[in-house]
N, C-alpha and C. Protein backbone atom coordinates (compact mmCIF):
# COMPACT_ATOMS: atom_id res chain seq x y z
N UNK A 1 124.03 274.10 81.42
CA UNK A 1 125.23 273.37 81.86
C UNK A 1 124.87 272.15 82.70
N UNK A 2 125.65 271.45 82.74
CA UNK A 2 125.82 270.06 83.54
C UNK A 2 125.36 270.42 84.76
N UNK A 3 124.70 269.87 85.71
CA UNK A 3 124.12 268.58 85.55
C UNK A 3 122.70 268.54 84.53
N UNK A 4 122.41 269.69 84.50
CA UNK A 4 120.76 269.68 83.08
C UNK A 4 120.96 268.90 82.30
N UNK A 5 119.96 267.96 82.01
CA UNK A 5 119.81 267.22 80.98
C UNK A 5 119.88 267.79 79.50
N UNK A 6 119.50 268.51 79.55
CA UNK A 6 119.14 269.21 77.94
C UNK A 6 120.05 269.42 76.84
N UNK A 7 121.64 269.46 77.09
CA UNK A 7 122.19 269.28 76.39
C UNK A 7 122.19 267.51 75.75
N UNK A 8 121.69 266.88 77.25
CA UNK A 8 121.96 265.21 76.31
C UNK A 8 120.22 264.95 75.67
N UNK A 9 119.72 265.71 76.06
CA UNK A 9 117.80 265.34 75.20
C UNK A 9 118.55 266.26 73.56
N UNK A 10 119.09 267.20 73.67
CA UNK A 10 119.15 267.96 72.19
C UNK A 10 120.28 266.52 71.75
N UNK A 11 121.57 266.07 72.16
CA UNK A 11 122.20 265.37 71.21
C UNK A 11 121.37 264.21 71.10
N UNK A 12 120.20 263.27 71.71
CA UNK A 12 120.06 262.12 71.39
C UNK A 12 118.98 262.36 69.86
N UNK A 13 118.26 263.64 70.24
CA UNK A 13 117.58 264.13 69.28
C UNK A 13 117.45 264.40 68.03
N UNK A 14 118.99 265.09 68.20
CA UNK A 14 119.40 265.01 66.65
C UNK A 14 120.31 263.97 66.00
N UNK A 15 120.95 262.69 66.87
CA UNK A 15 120.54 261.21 66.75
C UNK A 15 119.47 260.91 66.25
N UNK A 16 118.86 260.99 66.44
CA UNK A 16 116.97 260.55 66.12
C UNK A 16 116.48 259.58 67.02
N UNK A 17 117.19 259.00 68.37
CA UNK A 17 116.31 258.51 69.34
C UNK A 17 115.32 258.63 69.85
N UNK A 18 114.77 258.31 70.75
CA UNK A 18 113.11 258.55 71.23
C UNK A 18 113.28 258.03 72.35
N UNK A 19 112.65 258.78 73.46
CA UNK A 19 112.55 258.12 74.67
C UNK A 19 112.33 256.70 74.74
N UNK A 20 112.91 255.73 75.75
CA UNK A 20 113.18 254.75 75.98
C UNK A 20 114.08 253.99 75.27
N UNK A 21 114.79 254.60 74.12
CA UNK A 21 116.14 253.92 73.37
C UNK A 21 116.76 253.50 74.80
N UNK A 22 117.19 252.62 74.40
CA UNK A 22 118.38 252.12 75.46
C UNK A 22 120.07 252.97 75.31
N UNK A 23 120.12 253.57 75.87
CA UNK A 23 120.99 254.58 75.89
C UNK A 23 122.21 254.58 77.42
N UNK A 24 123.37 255.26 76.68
CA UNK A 24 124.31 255.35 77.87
C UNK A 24 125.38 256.50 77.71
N UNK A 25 125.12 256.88 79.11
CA UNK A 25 126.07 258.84 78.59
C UNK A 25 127.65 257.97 79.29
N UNK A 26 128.06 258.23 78.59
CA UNK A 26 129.80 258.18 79.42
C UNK A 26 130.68 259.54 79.56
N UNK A 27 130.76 259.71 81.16
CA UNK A 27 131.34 260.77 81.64
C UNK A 27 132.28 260.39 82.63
N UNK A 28 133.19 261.66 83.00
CA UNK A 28 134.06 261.40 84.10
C UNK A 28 134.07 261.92 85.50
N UNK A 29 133.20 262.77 85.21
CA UNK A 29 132.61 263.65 86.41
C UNK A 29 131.33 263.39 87.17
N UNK A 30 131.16 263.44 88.64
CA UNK A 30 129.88 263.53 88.94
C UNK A 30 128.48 264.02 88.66
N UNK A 31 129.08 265.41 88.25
CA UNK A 31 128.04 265.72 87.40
C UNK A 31 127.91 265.30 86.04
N UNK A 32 128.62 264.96 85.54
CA UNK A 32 128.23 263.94 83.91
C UNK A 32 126.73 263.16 84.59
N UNK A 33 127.66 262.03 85.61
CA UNK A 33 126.70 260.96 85.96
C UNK A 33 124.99 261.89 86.66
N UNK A 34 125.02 263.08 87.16
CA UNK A 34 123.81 263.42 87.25
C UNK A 34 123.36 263.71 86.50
N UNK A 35 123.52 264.22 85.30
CA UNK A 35 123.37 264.57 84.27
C UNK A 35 122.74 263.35 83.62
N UNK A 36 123.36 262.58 83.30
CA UNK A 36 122.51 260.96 83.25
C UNK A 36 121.55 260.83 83.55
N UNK A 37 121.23 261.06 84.83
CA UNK A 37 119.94 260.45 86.20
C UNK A 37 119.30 261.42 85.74
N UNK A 38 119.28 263.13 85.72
CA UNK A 38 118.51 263.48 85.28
C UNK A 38 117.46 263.34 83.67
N UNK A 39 118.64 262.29 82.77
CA UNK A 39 117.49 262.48 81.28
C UNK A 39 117.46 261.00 81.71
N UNK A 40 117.34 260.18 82.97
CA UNK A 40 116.79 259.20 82.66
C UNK A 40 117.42 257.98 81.93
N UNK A 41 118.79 258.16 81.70
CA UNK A 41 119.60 257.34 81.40
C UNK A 41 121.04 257.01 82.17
N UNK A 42 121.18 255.07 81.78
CA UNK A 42 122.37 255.02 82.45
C UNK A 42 123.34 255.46 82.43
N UNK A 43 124.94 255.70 83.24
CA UNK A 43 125.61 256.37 83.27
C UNK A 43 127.30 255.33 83.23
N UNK A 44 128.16 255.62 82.73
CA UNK A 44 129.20 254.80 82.87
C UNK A 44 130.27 255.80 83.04
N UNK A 45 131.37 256.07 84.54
CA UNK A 45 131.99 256.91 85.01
C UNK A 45 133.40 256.42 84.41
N UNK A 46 134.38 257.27 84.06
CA UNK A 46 135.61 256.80 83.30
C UNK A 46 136.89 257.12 84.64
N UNK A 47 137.39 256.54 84.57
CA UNK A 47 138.36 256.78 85.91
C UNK A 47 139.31 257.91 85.39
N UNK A 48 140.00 258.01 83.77
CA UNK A 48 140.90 258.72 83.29
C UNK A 48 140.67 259.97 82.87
N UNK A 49 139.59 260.48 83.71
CA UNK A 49 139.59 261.90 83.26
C UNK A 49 139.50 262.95 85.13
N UNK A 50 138.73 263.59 85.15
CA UNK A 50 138.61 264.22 86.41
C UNK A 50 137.54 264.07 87.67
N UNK A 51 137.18 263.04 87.64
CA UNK A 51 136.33 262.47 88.73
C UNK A 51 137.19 261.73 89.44
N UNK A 52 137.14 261.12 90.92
CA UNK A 52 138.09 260.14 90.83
C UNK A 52 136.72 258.64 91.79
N UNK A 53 137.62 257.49 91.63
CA UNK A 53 136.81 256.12 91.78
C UNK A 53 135.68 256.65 93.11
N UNK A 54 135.86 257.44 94.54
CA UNK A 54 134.55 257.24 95.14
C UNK A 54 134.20 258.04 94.83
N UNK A 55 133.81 259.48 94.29
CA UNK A 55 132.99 260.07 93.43
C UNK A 55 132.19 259.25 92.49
N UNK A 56 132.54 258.73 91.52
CA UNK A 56 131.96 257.86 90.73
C UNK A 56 131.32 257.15 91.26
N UNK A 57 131.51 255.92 92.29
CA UNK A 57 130.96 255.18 92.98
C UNK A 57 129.71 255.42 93.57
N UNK A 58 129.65 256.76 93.59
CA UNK A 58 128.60 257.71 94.62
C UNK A 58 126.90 257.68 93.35
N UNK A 59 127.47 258.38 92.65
CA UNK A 59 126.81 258.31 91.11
C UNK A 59 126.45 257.57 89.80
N UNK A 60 127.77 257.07 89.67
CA UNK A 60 127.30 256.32 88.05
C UNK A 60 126.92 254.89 88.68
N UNK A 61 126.21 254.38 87.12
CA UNK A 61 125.44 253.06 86.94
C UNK A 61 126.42 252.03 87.48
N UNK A 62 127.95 252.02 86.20
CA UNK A 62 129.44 251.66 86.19
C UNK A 62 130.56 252.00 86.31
N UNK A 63 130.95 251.91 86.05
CA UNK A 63 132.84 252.01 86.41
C UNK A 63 133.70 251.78 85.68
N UNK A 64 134.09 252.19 85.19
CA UNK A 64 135.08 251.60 83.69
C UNK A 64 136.95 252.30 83.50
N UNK A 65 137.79 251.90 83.46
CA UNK A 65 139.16 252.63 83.36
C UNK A 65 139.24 254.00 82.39
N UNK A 66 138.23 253.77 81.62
CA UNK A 66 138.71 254.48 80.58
C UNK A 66 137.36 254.38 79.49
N UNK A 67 137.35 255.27 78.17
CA UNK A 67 136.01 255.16 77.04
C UNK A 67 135.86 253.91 76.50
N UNK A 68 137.46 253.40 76.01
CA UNK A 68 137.13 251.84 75.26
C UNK A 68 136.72 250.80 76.07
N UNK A 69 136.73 250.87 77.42
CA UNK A 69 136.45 249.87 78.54
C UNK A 69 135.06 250.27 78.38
N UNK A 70 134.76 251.62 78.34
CA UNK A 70 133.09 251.75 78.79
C UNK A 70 132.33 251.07 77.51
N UNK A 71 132.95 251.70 76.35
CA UNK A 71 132.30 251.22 74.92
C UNK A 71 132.15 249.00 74.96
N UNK A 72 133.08 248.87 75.04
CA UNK A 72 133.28 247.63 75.21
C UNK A 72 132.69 246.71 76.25
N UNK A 73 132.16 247.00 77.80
CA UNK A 73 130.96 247.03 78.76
C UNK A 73 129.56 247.27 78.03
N UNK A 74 129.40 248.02 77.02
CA UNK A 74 128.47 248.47 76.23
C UNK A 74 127.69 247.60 75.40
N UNK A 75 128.75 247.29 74.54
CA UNK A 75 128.86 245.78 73.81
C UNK A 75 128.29 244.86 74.32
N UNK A 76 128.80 244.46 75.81
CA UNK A 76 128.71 243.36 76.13
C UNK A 76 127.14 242.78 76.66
N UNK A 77 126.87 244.33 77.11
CA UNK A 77 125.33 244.15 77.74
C UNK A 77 124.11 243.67 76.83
């Protein structure tokens, strides 16, 4: 369970990534975002689910309203 990485090393895996893909977990929770830090990837915190803005602030990379804001931040980088 969250915060362990291992559920996000098994999904990038069977993606077929490889360490150092440039990668980004989007979660709403603090522990999402540790969860992040622990596999070593950035993190983008969603305001519309159950974390709220200084939780997030505490943890993730970004900050985003919502998934299409994060996806779209994503894009842009």
């Amino acid at each position: 369970p969250k915060p362990h990485p291992e559920p996000i090393y098994k999904a990038l895996k069977s993606l077929g990534y490889s360490y150092g893909t440039v990668t980004y977990f989007i979660g709403d929770t603090p522990e999402d975002m540790l969860a992040a830090e622990e596999a070593d990837i950035a993190s983008i915190g969603v305001l519309c689910g159950y974390g709220d803005k200084a939780q997030l602030d505490e943890t993730a990379d970004f900050i985003q309203k919502d998934a299409l804001s994060a996806v779209q931040l994503i894009e842009k980088i």
